[in-house]
PDB file of N, CA and C in Angstrom:
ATOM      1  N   UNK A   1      -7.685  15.067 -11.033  1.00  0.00           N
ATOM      2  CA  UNK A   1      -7.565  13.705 -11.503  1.00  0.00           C
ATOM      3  C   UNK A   1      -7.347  12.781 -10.291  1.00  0.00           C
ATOM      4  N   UNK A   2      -8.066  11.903 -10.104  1.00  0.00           N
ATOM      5  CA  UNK A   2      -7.791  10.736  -9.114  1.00  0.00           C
ATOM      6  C   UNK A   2      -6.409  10.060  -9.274  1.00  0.00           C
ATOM      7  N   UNK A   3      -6.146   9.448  -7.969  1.00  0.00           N
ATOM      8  CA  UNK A   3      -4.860   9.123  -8.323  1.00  0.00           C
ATOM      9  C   UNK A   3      -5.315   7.468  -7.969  1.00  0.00           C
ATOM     10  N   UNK A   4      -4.865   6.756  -9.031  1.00  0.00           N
ATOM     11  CA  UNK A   4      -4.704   5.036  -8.983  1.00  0.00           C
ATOM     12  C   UNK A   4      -4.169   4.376  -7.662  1.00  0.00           C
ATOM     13  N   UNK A   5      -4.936   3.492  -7.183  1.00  0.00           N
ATOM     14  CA  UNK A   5      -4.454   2.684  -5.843  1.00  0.00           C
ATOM     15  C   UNK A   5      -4.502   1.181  -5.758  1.00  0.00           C
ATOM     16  N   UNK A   6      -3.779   0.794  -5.143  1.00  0.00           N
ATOM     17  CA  UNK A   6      -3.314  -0.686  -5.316  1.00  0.00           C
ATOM     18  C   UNK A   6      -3.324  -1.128  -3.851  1.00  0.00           C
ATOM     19  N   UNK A   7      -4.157  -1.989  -3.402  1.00  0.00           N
ATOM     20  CA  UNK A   7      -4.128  -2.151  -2.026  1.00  0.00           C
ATOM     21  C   UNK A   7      -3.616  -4.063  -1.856  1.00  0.00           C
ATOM     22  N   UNK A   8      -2.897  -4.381  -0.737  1.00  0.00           N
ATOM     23  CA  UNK A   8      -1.691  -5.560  -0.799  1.00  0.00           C
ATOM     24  C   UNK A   8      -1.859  -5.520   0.166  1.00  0.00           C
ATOM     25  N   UNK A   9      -2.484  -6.740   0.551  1.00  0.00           N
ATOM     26  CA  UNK A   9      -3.076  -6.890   2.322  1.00  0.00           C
ATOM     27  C   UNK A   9      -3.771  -8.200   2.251  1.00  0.00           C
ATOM     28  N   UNK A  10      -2.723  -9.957   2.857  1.00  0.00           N
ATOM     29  CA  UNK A  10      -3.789 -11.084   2.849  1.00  0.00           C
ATOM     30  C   UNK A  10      -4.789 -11.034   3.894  1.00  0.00           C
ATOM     31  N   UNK A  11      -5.055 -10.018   4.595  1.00  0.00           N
ATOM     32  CA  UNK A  11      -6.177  -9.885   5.513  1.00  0.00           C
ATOM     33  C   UNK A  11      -7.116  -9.082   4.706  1.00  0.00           C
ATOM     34  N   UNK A  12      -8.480 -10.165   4.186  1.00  0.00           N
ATOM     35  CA  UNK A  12      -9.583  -9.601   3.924  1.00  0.00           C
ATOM     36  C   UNK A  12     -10.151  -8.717   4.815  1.00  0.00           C
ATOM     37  N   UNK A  13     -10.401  -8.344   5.920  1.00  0.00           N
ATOM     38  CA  UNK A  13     -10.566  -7.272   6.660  1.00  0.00           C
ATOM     39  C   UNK A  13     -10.003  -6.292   6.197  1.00  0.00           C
ATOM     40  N   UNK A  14      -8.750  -6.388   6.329  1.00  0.00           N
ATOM     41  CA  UNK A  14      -7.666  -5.093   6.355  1.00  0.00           C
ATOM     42  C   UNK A  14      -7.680  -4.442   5.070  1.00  0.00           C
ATOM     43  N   UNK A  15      -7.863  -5.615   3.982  1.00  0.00           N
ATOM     44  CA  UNK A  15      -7.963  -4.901   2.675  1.00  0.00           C
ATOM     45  C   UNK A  15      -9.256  -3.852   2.848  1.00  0.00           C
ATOM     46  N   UNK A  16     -10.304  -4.965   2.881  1.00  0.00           N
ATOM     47  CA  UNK A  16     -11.796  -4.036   2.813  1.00  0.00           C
ATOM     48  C   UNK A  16     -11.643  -2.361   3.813  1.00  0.00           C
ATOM     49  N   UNK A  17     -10.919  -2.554   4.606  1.00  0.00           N
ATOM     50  CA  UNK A  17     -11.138  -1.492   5.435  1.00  0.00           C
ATOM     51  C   UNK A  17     -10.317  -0.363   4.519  1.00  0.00           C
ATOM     52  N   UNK A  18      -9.395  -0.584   4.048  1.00  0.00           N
ATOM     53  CA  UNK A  18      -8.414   0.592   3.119  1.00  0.00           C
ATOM     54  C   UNK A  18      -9.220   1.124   2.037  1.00  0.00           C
ATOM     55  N   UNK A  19     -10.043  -0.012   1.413  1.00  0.00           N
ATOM     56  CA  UNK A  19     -10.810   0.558   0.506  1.00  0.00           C
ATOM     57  C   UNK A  19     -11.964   1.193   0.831  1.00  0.00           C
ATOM     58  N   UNK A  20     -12.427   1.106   1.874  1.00  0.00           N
ATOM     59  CA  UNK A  20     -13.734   2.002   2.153  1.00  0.00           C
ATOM     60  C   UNK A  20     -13.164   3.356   2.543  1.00  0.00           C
ATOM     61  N   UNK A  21     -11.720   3.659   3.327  1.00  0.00           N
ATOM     62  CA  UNK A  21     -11.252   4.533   3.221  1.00  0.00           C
ATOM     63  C   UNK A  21     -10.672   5.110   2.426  1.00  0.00           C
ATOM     64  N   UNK A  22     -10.442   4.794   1.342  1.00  0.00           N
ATOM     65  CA  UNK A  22      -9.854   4.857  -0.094  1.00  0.00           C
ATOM     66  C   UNK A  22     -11.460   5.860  -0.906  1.00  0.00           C
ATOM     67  N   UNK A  23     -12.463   4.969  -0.717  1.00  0.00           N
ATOM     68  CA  UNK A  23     -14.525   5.433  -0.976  1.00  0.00           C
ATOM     69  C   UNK A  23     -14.616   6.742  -0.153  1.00  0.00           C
ATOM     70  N   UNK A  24     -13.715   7.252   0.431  1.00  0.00           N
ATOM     71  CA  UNK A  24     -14.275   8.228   1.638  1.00  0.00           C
ATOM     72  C   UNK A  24     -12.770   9.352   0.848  1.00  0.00           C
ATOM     73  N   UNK A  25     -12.211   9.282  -0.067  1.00  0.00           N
ATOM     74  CA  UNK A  25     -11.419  10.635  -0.315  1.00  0.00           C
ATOM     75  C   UNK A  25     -11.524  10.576  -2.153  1.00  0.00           C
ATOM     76  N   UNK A  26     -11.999  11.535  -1.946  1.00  0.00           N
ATOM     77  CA  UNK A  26     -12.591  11.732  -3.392  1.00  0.00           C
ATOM     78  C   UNK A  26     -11.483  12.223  -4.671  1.00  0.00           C
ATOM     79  N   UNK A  27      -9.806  11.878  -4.107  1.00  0.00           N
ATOM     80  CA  UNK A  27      -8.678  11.944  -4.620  1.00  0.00           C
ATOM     81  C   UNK A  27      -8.081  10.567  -5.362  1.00  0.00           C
ATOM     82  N   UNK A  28      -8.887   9.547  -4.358  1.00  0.00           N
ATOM     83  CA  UNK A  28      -8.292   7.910  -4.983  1.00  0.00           C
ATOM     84  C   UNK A  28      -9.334   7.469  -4.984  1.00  0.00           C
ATOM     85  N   UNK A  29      -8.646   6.427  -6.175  1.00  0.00           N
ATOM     86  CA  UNK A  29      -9.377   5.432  -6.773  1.00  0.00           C
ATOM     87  C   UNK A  29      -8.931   4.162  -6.531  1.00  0.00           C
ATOM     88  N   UNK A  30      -9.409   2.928  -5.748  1.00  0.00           N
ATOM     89  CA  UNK A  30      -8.697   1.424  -5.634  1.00  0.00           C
ATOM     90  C   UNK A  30      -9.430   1.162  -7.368  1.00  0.00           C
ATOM     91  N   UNK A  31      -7.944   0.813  -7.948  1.00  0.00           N
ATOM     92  CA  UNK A  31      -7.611   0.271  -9.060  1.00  0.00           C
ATOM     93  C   UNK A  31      -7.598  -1.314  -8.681  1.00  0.00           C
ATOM     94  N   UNK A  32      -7.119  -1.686  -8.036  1.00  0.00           N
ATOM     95  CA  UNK A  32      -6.368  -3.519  -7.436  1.00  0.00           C
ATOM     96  C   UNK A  32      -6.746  -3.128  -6.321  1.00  0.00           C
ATOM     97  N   UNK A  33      -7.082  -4.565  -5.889  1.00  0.00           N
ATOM     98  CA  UNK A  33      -6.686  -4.871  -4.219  1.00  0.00           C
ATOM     99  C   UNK A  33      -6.035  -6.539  -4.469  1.00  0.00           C
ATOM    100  N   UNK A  34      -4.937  -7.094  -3.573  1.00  0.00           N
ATOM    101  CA  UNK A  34      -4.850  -8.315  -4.128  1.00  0.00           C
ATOM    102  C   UNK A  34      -4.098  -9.105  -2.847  1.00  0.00           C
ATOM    103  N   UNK A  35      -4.353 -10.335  -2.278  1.00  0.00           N
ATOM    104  CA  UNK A  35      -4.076 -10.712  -1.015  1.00  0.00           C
ATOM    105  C   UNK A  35      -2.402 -11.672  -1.076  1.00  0.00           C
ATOM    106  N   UNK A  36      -1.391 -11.530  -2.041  1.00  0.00           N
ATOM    107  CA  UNK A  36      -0.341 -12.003  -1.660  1.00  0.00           C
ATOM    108  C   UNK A  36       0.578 -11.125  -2.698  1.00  0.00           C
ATOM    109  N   UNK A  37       2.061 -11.251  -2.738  1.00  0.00           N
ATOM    110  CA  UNK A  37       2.834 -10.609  -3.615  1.00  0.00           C
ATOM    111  C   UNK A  37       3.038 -11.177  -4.714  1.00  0.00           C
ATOM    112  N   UNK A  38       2.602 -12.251  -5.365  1.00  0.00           N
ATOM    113  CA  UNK A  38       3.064 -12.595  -5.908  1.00  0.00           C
ATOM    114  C   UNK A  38       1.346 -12.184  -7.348  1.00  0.00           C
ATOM    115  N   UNK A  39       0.610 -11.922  -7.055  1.00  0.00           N
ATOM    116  CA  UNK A  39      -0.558 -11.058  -7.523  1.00  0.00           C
ATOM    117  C   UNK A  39       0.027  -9.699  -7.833  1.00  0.00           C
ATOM    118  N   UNK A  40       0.178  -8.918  -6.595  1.00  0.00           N
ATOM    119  CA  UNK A  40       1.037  -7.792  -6.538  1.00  0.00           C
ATOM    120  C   UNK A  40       2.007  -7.564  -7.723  1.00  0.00           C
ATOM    121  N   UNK A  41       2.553  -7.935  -7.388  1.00  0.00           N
ATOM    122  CA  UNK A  41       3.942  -8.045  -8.254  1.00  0.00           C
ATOM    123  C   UNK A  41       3.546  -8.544 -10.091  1.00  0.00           C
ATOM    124  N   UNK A  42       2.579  -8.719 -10.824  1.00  0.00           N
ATOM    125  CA  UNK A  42       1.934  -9.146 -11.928  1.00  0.00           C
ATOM    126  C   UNK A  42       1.220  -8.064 -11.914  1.00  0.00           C
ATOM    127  N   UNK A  43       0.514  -7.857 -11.124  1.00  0.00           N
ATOM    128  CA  UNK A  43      -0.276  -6.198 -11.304  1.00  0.00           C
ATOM    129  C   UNK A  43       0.326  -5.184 -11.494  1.00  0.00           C
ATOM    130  N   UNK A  44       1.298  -4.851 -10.992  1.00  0.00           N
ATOM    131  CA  UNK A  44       2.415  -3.912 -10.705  1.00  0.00           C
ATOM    132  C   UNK A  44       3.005  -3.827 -11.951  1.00  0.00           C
ATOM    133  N   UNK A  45       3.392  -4.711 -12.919  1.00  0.00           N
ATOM    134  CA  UNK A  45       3.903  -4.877 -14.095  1.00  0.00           C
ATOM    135  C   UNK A  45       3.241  -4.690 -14.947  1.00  0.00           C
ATOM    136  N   UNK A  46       1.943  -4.614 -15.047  1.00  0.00           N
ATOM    137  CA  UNK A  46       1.075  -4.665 -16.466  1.00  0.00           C
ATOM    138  C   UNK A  46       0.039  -3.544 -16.130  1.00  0.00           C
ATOM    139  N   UNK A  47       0.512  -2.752 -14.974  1.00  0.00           N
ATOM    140  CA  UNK A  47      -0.368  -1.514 -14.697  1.00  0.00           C
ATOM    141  C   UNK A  47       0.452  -0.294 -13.592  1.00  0.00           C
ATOM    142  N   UNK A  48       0.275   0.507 -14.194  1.00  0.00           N
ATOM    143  CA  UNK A  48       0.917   2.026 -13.470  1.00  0.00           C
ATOM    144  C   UNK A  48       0.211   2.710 -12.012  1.00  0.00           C
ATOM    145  N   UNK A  49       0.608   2.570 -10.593  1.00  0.00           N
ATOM    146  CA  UNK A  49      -0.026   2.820 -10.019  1.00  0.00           C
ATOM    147  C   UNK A  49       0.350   4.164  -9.242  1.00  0.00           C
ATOM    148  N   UNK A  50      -0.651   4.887  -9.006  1.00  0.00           N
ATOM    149  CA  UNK A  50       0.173   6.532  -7.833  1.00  0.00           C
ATOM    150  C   UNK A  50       0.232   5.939  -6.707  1.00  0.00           C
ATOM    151  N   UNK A  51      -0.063   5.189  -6.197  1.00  0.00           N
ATOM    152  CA  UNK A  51      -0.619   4.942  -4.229  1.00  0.00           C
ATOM    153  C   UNK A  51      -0.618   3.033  -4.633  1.00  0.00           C
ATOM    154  N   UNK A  52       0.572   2.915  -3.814  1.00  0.00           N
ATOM    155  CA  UNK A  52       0.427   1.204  -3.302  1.00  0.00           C
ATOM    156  C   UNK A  52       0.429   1.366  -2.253  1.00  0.00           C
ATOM    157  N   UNK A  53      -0.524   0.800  -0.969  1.00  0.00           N
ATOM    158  CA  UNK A  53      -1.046   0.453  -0.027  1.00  0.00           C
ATOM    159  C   UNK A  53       0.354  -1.171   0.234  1.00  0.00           C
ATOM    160  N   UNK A  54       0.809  -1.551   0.867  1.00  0.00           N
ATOM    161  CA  UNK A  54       1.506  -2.959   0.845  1.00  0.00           C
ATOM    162  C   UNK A  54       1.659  -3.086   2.454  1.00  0.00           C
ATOM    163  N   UNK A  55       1.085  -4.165   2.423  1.00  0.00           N
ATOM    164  CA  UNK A  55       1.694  -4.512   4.216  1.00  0.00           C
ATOM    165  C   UNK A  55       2.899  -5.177   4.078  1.00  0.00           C
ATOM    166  N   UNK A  56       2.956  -5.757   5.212  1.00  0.00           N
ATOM    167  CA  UNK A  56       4.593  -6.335   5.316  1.00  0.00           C
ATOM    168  C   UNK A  56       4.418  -8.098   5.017  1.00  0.00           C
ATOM    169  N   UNK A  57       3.622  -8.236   5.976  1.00  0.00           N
ATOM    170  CA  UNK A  57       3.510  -9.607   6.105  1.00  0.00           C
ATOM    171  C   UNK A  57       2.478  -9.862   5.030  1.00  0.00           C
ATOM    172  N   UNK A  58       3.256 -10.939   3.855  1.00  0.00           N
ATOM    173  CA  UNK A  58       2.409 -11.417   2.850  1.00  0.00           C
ATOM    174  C   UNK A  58       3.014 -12.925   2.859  1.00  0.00           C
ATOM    175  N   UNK A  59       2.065 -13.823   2.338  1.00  0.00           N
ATOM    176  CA  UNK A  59       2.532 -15.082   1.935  1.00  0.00           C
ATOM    177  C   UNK A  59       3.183 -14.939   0.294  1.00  0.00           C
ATOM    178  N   UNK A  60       4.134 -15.972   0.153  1.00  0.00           N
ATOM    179  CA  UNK A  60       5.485 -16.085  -0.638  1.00  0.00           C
ATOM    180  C   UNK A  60       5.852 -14.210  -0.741  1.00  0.00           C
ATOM    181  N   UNK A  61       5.956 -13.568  -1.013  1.00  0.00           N
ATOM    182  CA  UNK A  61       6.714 -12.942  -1.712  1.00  0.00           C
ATOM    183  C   UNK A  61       6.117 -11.489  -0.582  1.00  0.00           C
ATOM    184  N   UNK A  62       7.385 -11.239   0.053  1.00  0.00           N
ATOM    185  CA  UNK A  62       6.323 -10.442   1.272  1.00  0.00           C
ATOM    186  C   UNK A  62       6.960  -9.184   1.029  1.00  0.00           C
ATOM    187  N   UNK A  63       5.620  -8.179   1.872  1.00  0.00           N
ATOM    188  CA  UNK A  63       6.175  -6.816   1.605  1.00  0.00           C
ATOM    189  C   UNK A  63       7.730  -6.129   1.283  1.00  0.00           C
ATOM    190  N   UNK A  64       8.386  -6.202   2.321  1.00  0.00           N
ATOM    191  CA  UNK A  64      10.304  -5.887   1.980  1.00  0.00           C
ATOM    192  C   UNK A  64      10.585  -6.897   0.626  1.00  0.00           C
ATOM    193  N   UNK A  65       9.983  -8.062   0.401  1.00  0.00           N
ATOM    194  CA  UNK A  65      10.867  -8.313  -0.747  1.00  0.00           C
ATOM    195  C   UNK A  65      10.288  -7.721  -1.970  1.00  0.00           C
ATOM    196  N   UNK A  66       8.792  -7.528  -2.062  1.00  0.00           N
ATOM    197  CA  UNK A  66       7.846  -7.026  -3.045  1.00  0.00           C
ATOM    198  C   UNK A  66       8.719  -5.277  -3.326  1.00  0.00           C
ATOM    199  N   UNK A  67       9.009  -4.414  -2.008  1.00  0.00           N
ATOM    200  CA  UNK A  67       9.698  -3.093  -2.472  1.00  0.00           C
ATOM    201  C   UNK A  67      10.656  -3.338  -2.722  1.00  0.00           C
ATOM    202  N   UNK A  68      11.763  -4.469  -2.928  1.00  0.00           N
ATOM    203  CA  UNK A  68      13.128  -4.436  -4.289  1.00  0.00           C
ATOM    204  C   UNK A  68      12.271  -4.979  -4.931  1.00  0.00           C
ATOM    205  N   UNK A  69      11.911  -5.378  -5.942  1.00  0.00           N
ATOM    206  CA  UNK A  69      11.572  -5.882  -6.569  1.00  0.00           C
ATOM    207  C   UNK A  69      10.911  -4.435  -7.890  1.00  0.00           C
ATOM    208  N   UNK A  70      10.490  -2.983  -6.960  1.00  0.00           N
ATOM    209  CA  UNK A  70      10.005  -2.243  -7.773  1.00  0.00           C
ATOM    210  C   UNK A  70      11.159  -1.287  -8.733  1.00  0.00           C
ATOM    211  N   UNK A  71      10.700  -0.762  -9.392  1.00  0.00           N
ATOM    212  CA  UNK A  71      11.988   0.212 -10.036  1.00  0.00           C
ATOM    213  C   UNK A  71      11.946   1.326  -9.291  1.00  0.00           C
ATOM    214  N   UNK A  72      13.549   1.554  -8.866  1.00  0.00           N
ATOM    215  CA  UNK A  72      13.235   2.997  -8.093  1.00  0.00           C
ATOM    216  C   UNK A  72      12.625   4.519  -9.151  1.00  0.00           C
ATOM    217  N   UNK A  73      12.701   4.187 -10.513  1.00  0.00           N
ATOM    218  CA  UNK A  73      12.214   5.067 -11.462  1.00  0.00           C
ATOM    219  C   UNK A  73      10.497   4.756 -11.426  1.00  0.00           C
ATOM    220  N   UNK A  74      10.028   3.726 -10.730  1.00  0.00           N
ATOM    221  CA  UNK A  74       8.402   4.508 -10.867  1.00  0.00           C
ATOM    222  C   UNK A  74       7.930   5.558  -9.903  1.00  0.00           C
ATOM    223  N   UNK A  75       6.672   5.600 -10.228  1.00  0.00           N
ATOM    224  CA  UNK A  75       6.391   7.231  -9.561  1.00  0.00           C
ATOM    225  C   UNK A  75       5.338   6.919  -8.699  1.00  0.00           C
ATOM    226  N   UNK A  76       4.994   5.409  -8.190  1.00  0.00           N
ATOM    227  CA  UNK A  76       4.029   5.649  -7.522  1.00  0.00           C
ATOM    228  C   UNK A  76       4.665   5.612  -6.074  1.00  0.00           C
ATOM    229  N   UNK A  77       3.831   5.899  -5.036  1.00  0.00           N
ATOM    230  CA  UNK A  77       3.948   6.238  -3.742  1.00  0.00           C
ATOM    231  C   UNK A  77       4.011   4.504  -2.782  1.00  0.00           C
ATOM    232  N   UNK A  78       4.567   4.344  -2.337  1.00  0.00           N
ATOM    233  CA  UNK A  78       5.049   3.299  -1.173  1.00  0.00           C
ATOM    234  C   UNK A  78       4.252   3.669   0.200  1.00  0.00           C
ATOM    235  N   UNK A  79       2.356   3.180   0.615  1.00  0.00           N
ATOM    236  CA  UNK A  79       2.386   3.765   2.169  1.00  0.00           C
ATOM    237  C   UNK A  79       2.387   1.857   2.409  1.00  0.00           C
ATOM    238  N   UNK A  80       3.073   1.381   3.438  1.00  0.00           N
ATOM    239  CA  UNK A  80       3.776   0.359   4.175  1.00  0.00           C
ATOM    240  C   UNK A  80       2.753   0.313   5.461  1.00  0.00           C
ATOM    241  N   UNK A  81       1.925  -0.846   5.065  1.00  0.00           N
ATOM    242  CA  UNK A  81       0.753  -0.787   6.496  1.00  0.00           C
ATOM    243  C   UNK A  81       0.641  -1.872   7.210  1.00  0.00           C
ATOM    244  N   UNK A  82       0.958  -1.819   8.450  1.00  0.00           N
ATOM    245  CA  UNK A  82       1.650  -3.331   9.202  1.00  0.00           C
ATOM    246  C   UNK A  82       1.269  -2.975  10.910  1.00  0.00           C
ATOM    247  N   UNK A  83       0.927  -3.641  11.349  1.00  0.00           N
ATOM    248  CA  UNK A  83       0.750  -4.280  12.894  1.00  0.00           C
ATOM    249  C   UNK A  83       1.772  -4.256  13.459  1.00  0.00           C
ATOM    250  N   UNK A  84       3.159  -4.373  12.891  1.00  0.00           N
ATOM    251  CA  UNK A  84       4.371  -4.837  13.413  1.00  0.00           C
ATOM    252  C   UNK A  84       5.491  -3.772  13.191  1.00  0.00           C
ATOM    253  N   UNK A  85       5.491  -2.022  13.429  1.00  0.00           N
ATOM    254  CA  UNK A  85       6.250  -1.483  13.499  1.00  0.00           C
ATOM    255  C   UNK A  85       7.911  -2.231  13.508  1.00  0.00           C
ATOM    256  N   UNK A  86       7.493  -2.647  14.383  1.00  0.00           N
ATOM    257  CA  UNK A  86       8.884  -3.524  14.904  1.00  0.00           C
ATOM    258  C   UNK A  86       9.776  -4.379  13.971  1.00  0.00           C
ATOM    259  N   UNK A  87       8.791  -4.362  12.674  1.00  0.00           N
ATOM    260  CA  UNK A  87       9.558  -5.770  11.788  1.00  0.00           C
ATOM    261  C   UNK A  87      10.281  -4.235  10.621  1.00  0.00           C
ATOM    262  N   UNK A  88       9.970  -2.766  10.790  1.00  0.00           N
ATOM    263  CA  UNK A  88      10.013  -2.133   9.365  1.00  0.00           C
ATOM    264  C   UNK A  88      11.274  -2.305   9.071  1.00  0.00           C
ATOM    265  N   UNK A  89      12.251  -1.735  10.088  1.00  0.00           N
ATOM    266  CA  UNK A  89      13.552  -1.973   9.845  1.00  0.00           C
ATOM    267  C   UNK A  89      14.097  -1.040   8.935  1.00  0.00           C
ATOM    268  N   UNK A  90      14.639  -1.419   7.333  1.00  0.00           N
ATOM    269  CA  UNK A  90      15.009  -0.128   6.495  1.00  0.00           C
ATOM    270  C   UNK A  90      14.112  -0.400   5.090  1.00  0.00           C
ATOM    271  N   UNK A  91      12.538  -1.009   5.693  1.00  0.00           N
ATOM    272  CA  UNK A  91      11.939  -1.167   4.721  1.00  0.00           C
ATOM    273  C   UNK A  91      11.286   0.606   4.627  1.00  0.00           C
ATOM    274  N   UNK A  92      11.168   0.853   5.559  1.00  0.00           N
ATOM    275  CA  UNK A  92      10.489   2.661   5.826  1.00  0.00           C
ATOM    276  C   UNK A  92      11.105   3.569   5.253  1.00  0.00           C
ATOM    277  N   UNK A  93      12.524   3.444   4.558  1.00  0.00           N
ATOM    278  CA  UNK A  93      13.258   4.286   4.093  1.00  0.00           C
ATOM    279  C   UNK A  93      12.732   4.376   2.750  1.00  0.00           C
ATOM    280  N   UNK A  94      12.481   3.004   2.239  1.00  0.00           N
ATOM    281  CA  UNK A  94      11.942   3.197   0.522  1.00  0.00           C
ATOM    282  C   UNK A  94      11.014   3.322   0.289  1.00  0.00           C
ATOM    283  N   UNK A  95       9.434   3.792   1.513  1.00  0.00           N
ATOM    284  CA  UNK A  95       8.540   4.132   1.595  1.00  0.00           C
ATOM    285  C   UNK A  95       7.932   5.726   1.437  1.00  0.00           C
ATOM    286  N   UNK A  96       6.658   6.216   0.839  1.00  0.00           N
ATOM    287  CA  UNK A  96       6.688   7.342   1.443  1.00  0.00           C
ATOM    288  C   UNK A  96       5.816   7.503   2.836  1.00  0.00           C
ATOM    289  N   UNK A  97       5.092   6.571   3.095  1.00  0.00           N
ATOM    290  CA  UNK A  97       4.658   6.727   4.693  1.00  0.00           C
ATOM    291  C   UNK A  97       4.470   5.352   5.330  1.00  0.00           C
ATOM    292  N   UNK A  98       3.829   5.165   6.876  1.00  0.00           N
ATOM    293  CA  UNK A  98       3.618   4.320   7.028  1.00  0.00           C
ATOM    294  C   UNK A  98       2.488   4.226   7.736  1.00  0.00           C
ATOM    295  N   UNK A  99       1.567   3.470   7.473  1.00  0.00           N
ATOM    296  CA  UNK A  99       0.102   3.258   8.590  1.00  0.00           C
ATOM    297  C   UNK A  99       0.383   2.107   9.448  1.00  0.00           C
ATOM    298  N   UNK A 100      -0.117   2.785  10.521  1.00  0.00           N
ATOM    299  CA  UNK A 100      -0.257   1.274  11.679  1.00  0.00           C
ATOM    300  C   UNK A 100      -1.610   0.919  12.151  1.00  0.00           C
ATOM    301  N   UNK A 101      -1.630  -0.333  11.542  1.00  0.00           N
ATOM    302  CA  UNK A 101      -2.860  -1.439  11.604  1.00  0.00           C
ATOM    303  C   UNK A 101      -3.451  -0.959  13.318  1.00  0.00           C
ATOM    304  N   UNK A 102      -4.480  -1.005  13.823  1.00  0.00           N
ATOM    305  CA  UNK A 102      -5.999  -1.082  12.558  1.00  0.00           C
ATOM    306  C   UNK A 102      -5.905   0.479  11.941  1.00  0.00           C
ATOM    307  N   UNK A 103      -5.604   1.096  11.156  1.00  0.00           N
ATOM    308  CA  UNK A 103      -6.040   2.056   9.766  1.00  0.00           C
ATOM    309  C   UNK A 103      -6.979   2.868  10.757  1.00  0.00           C
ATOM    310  N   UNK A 104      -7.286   4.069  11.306  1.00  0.00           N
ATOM    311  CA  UNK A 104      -7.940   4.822  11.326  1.00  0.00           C
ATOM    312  C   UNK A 104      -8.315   5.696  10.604  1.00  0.00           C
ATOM    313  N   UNK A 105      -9.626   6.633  10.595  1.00  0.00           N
ATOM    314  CA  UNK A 105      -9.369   7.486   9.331  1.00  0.00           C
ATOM    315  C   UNK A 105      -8.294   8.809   9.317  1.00  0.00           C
ATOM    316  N   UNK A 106      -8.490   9.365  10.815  1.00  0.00           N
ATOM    317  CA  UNK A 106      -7.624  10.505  10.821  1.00  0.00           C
ATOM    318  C   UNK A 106      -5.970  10.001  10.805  1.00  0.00           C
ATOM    319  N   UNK A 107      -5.498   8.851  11.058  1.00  0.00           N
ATOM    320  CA  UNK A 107      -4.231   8.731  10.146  1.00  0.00           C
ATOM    321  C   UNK A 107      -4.383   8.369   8.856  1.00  0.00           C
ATOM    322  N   UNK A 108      -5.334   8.120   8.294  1.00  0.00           N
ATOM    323  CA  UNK A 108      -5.204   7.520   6.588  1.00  0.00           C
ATOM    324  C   UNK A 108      -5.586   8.987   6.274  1.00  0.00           C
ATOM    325  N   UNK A 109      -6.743   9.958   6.534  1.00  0.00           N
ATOM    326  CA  UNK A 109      -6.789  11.367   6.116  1.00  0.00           C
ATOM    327  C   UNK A 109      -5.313  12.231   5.839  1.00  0.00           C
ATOM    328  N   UNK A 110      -4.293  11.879   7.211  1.00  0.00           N
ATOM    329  CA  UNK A 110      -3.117  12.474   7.145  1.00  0.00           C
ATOM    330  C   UNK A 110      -1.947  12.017   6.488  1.00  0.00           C
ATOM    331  N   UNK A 111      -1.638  10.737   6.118  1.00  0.00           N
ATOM    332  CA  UNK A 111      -0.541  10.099   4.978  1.00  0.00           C
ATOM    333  C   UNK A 111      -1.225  10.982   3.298  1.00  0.00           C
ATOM    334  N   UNK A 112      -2.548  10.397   3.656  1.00  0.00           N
ATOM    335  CA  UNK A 112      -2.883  11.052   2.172  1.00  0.00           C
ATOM    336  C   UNK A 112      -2.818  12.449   2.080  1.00  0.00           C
ATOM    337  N   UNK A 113      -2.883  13.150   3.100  1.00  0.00           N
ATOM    338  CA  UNK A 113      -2.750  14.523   2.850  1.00  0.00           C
ATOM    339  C   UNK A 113      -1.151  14.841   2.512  1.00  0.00           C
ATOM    340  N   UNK A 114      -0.323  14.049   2.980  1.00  0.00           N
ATOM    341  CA  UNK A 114       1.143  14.520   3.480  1.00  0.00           C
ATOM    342  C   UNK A 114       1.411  14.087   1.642  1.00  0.00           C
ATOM    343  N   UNK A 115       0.801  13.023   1.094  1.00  0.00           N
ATOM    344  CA  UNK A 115       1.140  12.454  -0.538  1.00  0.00           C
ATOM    345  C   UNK A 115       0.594  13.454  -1.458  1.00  0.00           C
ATOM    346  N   UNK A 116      -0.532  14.453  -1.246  1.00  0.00           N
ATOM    347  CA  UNK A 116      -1.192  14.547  -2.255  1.00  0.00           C
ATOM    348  C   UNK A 116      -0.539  16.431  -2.284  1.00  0.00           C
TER     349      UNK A 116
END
């Protein structure tokens, strides 16, 4: 069974690039892709996801505030994908991995392997 994906990235690049790597593992499916949290966060509520993709930096409602915001009782997976190691802080703790921008495949091959 494929597992549902939600990709959270206001860089149209960055989104498109997750999802073509998302097209390249025959385990996920991009369900959503959506460029601020406050999309996110409405999607997230009215749909069940295995794999959220979320960067950090979003306009209004940004990555660290978008992960309180989730219930620690859902079951989908937290990978945290950001340019800015430097900003994660103890957002990485409520994550299950993290990618660093630009997304290659052999690290997106290996988070997803380490999830699935």
């Amino acid at each position: 069974m494929k597992k549902k994906c939600l990709i959270v990235d206001d860089d149209l690049i960055a989104r498109k690039s997750l999802e073509r790597l998302c097209h390249k593992m025959p385990h996920l499916q991009v369900i959503g892709a959506c460029a601020d949290g406050h999309e996110a966060l409405s999607m997230l509520e009215n749909q069940q996801f295995d794999i959220v993709f979320l960067d950090l930096d979003l306009p209004g409602i940004d990555g660290k505030q978008l992960l309180k915001h989730l219930p620690p009782s859902q079951s989908q997976h937290v990978v945290l994908v950001t340019s800015k190691v430097e900003r994660l802080n103890g957002a990485a703790a409520r994550a299950a991995a993290v990618l660093t921008k630009p997304v290659s495949h052999e690290q997106f091959k290996k988070v997803i392997g380490q999830l699935l």
